[in-house]
C-alpha atoms as a PDB file:
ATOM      1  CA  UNK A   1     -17.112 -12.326  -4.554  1.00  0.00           C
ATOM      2  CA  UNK A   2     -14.010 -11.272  -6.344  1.00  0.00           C
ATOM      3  CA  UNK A   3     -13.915  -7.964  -8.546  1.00  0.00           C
ATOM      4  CA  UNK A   4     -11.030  -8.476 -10.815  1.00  0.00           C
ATOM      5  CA  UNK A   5      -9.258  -4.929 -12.593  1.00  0.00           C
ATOM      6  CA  UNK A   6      -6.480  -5.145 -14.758  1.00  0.00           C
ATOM      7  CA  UNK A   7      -3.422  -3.234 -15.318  1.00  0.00           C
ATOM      8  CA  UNK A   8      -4.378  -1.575 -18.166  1.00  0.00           C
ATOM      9  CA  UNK A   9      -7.612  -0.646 -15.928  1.00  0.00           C
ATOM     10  CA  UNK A  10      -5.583   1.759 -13.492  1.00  0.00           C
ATOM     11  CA  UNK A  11      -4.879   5.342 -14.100  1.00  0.00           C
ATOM     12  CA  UNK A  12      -1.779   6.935 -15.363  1.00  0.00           C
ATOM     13  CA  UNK A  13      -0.873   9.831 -14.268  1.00  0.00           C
ATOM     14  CA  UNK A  14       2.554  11.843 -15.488  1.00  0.00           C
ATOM     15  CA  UNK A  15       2.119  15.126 -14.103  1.00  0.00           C
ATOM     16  CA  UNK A  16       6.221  16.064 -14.259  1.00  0.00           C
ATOM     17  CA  UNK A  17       8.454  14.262 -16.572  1.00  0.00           C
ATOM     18  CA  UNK A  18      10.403  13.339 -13.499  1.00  0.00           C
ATOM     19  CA  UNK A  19       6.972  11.720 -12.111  1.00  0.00           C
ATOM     20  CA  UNK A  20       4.995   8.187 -13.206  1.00  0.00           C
ATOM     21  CA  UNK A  21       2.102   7.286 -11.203  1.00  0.00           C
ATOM     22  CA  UNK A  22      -0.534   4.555 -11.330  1.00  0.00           C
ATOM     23  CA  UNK A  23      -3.768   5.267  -9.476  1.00  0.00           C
ATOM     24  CA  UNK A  24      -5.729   2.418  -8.579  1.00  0.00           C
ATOM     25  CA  UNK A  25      -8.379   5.333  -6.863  1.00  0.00           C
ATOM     26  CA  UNK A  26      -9.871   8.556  -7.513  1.00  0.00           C
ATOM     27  CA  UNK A  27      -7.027  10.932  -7.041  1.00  0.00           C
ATOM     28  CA  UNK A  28      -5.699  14.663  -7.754  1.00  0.00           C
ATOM     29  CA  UNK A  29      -6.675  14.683 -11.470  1.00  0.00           C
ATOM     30  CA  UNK A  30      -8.832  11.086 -11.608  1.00  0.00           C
ATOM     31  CA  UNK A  31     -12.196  11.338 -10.933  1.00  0.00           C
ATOM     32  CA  UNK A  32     -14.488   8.457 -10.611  1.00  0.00           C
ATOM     33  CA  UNK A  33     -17.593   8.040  -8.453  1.00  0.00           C
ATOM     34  CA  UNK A  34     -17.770   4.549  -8.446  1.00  0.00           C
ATOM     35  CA  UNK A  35     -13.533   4.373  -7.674  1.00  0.00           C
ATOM     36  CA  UNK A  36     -13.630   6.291  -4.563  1.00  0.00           C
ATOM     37  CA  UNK A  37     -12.653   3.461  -2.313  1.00  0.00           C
ATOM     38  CA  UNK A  38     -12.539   0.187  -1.038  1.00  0.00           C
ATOM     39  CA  UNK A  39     -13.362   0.514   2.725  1.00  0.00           C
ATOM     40  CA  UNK A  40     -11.042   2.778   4.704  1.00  0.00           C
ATOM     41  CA  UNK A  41      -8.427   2.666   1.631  1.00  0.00           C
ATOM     42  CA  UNK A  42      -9.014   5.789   0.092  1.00  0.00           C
ATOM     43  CA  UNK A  43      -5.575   5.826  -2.019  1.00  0.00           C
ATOM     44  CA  UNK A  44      -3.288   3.486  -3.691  1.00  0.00           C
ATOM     45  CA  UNK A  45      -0.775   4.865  -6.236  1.00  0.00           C
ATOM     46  CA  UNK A  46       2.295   2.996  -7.174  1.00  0.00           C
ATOM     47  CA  UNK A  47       4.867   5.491  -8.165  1.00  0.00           C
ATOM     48  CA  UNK A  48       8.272   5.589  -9.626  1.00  0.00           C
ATOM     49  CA  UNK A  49      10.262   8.760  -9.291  1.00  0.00           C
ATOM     50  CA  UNK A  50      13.334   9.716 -11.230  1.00  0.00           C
ATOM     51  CA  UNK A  51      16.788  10.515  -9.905  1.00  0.00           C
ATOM     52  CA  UNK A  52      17.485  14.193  -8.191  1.00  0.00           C
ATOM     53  CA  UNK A  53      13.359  15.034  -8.492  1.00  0.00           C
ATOM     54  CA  UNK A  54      10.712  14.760  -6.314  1.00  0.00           C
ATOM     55  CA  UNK A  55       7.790  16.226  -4.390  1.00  0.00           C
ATOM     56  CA  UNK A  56       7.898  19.554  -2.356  1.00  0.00           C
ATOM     57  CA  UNK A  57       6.695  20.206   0.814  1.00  0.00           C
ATOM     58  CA  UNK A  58       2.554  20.088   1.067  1.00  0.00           C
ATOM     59  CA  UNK A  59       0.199  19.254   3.021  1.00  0.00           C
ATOM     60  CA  UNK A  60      -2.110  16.579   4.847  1.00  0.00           C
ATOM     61  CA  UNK A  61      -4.221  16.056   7.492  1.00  0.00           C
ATOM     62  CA  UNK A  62      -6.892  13.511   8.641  1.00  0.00           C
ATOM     63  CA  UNK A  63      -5.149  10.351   6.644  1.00  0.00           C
ATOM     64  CA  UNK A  64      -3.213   7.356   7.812  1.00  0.00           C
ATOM     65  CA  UNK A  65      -0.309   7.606   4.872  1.00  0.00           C
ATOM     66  CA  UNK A  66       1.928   4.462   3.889  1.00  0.00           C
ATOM     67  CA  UNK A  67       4.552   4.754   2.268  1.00  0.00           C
ATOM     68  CA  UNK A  68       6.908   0.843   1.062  1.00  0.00           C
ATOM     69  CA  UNK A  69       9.981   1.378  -0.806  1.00  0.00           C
ATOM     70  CA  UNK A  70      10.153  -1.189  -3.479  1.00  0.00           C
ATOM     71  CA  UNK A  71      13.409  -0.089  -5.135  1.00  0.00           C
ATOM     72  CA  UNK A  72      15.555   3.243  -4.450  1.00  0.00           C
ATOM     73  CA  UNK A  73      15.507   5.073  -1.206  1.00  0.00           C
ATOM     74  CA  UNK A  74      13.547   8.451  -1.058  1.00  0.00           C
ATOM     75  CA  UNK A  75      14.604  11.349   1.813  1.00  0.00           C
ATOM     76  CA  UNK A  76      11.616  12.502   3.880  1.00  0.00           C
ATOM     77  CA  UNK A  77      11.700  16.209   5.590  1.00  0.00           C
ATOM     78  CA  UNK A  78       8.215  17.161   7.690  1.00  0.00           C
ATOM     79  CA  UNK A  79       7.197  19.839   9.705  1.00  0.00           C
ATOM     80  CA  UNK A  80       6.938  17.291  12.895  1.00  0.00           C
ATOM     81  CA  UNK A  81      11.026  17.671  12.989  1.00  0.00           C
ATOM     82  CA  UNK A  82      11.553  14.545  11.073  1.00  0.00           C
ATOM     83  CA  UNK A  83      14.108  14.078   8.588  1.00  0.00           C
ATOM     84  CA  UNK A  84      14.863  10.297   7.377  1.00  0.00           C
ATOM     85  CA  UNK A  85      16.167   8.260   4.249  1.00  0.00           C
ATOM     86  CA  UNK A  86      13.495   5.061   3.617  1.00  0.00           C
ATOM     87  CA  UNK A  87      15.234   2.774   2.389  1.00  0.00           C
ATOM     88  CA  UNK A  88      13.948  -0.140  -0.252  1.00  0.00           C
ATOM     89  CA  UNK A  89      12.352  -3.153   2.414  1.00  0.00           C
ATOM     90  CA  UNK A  90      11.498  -0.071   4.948  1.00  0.00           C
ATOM     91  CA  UNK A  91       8.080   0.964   5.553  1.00  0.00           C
ATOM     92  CA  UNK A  92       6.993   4.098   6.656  1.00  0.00           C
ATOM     93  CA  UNK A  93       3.811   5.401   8.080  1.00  0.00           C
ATOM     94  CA  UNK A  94       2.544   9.058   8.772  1.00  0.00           C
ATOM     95  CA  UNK A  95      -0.568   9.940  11.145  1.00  0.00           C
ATOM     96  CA  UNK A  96      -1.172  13.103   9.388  1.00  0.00           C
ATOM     97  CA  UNK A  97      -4.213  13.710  12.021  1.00  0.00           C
ATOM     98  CA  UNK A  98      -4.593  17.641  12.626  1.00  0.00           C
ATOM     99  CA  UNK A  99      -1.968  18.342   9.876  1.00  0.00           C
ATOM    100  CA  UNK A 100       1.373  18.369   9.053  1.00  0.00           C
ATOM    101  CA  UNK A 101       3.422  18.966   5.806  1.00  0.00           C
ATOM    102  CA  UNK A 102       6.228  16.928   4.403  1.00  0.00           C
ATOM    103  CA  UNK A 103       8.683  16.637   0.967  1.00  0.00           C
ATOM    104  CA  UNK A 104       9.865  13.586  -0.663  1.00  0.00           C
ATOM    105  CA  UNK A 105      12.898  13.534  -2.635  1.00  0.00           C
ATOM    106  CA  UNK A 106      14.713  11.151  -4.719  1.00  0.00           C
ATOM    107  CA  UNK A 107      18.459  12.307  -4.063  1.00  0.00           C
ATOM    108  CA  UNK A 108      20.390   9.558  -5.792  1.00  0.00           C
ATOM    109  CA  UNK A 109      21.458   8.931  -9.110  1.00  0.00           C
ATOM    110  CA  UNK A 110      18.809   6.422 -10.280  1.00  0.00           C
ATOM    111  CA  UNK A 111      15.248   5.982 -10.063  1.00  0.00           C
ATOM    112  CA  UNK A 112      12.931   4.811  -7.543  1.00  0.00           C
ATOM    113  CA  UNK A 113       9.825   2.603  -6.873  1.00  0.00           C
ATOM    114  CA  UNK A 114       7.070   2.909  -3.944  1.00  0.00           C
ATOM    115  CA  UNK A 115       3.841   2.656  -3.332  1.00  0.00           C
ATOM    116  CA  UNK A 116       1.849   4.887  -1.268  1.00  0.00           C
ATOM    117  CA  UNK A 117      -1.683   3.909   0.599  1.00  0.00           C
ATOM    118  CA  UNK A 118      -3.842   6.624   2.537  1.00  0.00           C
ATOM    119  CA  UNK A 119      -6.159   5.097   5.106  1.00  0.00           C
ATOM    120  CA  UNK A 120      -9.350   7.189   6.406  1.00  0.00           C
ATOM    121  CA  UNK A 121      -8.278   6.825  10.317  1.00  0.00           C
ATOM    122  CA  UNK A 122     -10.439   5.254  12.706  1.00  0.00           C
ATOM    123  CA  UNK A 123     -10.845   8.715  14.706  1.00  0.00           C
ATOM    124  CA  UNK A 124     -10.378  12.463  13.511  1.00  0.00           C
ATOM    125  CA  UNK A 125      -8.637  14.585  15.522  1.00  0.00           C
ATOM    126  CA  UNK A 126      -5.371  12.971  16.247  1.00  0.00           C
ATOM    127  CA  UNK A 127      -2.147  14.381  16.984  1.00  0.00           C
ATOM    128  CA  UNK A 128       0.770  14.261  13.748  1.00  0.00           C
ATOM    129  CA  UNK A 129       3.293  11.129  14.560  1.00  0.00           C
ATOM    130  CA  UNK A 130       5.690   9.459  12.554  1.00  0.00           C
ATOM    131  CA  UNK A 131       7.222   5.554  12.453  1.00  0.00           C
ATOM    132  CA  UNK A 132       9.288   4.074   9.816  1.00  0.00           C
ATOM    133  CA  UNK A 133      10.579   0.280  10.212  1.00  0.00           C
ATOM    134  CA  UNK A 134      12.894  -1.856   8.064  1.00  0.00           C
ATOM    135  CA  UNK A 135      11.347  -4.784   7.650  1.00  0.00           C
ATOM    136  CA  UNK A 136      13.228  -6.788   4.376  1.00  0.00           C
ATOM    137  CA  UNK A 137      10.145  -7.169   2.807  1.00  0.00           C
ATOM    138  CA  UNK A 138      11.263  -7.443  -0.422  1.00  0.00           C
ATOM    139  CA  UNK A 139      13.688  -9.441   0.099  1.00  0.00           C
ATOM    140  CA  UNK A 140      12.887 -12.028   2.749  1.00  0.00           C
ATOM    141  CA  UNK A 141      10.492 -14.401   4.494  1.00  0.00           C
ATOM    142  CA  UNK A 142       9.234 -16.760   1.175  1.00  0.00           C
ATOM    143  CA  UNK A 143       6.155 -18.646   0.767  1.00  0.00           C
ATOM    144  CA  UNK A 144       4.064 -16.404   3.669  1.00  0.00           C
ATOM    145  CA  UNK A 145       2.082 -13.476   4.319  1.00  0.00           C
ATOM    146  CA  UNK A 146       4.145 -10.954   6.294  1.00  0.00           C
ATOM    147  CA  UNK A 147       2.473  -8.367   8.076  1.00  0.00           C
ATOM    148  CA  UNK A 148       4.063  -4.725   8.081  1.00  0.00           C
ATOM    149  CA  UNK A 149       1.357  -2.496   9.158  1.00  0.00           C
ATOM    150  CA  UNK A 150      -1.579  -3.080  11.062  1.00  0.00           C
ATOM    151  CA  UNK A 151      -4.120  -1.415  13.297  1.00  0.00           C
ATOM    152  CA  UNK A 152      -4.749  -4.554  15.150  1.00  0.00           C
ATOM    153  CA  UNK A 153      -2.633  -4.679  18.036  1.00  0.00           C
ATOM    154  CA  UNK A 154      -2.349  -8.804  18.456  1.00  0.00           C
ATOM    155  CA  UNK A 155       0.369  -8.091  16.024  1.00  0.00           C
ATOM    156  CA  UNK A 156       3.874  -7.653  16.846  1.00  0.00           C
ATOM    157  CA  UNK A 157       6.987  -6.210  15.079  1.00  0.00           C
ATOM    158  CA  UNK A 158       4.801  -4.402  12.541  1.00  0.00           C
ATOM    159  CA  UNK A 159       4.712  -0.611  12.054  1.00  0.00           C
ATOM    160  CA  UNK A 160       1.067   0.491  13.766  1.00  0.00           C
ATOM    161  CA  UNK A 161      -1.263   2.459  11.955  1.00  0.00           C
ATOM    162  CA  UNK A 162      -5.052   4.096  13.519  1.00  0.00           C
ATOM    163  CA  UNK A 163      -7.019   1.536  11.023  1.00  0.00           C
ATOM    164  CA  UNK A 164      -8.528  -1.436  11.568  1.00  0.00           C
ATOM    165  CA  UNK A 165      -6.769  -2.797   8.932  1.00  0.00           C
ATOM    166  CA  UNK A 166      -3.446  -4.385   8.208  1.00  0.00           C
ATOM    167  CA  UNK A 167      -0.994  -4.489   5.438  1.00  0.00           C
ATOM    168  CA  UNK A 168       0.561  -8.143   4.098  1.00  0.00           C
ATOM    169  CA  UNK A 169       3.303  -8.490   1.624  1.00  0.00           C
ATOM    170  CA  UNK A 170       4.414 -12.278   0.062  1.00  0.00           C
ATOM    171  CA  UNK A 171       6.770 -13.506  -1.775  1.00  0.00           C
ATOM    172  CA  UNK A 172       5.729 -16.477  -2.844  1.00  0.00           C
ATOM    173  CA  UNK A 173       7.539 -19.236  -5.036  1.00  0.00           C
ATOM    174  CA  UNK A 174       5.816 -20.715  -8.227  1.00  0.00           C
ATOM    175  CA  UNK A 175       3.781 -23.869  -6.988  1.00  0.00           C
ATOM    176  CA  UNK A 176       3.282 -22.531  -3.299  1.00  0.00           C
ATOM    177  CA  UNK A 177       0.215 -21.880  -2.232  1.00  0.00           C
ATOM    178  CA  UNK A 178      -1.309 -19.633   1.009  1.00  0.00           C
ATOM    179  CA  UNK A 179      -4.271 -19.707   2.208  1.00  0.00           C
ATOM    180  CA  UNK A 180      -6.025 -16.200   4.582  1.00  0.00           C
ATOM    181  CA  UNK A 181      -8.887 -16.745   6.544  1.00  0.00           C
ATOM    182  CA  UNK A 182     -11.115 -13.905   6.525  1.00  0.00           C
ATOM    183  CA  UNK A 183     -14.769 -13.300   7.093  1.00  0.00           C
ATOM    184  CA  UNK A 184     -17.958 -11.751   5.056  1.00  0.00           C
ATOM    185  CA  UNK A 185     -17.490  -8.632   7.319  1.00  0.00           C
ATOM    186  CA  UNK A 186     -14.305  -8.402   6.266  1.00  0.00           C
ATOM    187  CA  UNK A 187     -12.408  -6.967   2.547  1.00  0.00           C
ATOM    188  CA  UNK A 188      -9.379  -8.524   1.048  1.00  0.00           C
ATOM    189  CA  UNK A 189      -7.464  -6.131  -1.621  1.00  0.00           C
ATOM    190  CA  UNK A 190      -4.910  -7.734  -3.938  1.00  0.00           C
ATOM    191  CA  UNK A 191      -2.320  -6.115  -5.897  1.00  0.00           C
ATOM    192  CA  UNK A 192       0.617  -7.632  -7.571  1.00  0.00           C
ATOM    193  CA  UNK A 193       4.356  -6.677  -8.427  1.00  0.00           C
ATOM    194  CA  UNK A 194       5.605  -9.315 -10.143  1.00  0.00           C
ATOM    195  CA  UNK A 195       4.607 -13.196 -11.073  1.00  0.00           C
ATOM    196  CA  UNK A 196       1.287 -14.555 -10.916  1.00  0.00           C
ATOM    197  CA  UNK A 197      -1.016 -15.826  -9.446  1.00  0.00           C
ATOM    198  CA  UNK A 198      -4.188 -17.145  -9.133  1.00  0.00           C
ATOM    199  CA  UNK A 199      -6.860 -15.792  -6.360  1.00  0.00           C
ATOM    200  CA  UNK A 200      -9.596 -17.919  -5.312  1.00  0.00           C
ATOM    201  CA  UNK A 201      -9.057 -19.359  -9.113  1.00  0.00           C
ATOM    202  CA  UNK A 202      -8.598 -15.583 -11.171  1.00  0.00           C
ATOM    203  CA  UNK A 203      -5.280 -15.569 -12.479  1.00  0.00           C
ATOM    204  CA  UNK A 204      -3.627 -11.826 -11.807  1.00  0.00           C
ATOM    205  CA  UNK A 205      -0.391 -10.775 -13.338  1.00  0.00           C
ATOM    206  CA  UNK A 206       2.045  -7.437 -12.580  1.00  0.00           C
ATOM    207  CA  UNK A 207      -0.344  -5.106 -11.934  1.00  0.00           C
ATOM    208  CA  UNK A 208      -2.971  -6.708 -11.570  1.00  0.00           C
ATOM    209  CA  UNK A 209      -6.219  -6.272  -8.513  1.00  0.00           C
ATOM    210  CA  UNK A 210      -8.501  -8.035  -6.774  1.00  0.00           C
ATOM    211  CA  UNK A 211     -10.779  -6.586  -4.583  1.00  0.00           C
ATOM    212  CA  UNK A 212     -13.053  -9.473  -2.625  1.00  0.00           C
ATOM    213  CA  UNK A 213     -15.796  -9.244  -0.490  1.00  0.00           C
ATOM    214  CA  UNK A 214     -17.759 -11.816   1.305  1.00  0.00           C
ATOM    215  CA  UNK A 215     -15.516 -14.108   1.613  1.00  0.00           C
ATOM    216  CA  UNK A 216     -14.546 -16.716   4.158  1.00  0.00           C
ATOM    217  CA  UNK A 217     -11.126 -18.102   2.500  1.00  0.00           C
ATOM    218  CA  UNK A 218      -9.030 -16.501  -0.132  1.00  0.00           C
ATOM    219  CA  UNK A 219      -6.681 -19.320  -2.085  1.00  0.00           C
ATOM    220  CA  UNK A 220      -3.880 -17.916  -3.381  1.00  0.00           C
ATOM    221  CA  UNK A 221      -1.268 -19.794  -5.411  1.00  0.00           C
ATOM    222  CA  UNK A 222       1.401 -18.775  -7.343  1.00  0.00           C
ATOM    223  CA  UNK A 223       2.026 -19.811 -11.327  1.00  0.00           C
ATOM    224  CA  UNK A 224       5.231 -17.974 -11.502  1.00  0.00           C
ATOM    225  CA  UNK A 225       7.632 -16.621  -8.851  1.00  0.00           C
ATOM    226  CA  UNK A 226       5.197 -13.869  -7.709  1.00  0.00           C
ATOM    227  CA  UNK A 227       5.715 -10.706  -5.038  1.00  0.00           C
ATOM    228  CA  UNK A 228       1.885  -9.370  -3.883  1.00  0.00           C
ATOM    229  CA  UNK A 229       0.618  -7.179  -1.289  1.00  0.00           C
ATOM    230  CA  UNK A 230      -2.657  -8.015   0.383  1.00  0.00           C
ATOM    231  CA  UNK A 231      -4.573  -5.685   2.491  1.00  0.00           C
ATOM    232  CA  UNK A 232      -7.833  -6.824   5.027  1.00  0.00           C
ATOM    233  CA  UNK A 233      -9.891  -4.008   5.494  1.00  0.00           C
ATOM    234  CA  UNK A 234     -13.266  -3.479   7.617  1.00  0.00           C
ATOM    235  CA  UNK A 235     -16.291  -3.991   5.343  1.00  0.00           C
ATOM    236  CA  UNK A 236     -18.684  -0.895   7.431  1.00  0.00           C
ATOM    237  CA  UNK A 237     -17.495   2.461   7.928  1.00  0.00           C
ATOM    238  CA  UNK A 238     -18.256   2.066  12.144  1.00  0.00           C
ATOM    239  CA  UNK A 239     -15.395   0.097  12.039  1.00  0.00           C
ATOM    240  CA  UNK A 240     -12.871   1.573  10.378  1.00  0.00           C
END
């Protein structure tokens, strides 16, 4: 079964003029029962942050956090010792566990485009750590699904997360088509950048979700030169 949401569906949130953020969850000012989350992903907000600005330090703890820089590069400081530029293609991923704090600026002369995905972890109590990979995702490797983080070990070359879920981006060409092979147990979350495509049949555009569940197969072909990420979640919260 496919839910489809639109664009204009998700929440905007513009908090500080230097700040533009879609939620596609309940989040800081967004409230909605029914929109708290779709199995262990508890937040998705694409966010584009202007030049010099950005977020002081504050805190976390008890999240898997995701961070994949679309366009710009944003500088990361946290109380772990780290201090990093991610660059656009890198992904980065914070086990916030116990608790940590961290800032994220924008220190370069034009703006910049991420999105940011908190995963409920599969166990509380975890120590703070920190990995960030470049991986060229938005960039390389056409017509497939590219993993870049997963809690499934049988992957390789992927930036690990404590979920039992894992992270695809694609950029597909218009007339290719993928197919994923999933299972009723299992969730499939779409979200698109750019292009379209159709899912299963539903046509999405920029901006544009699907969130599936029951499914065996999910057909995806592209109309127009599309870039998606796709995310396969655990269905029951004893497997997160």
């Amino acid at each position: 079964m496919l839910k489809y949401i639109s664009a204009a569906d998700r929440h905007h949130a513009a908090p500080a003029a230097w700040l533009s953020s879609y939620f596609l969850f309940s989040f800081a000012d967004y409230f909605d029962r029914a929109n708290m989350h779709f199995g262990p992903l508890r937040v998705f907000n694409d966010d584009s942050v202007a030049a010099q600005s950005g977020f002081p330090q504050h805190p976390h703890s008890e999240m898997e956090i995701v961070t994949l820089m679309l366009d710009g590069e944003i500088t990361h400081q946290d109380t772990m010792g780290n201090k990093t530029t991610i660059k656009a293609g890198e992904v980065q991923r914070m086990t916030a566990g116990t608790g940590l704090a961290h800032s994220e600026f924008n220190r370069q002369d034009t703006p910049l485009h991420l999105y940011q995905l908190w995963f409920i972890p599969s166990q509380k109590g975890l120590a703070p750590s920190y990995e960030q990979k470049d991986l060229g995702f938005t960039s390389g490797n056409k017509n497939q699904l590219v993993p870049l983080v997963t809690g499934q070990k049988v992957l390789e070359d992927v930036v690990y997360m404590n979920s039992n879920s894992t992270v695809y981006w694609s950029n597909l060409d218009e007339g290719e088509e993928i197919e994923f092979k999933t299972f009723p147990i299992r969730l499939t979350f779409i979200y698109v950048k750019q292009g379209s495509i159709f899912v299963n049949g539903t046509e999405l555009g920029p901006n544009d979700q699907a969130r599936m569940t029951d499914d065996d197969v999910v057909q995806i072909r592209a109309a127009k030169d599309a870039q998606f990420i796709l995310i396969d979640l655990p269905s029951s919260e004893s497997n997160y």
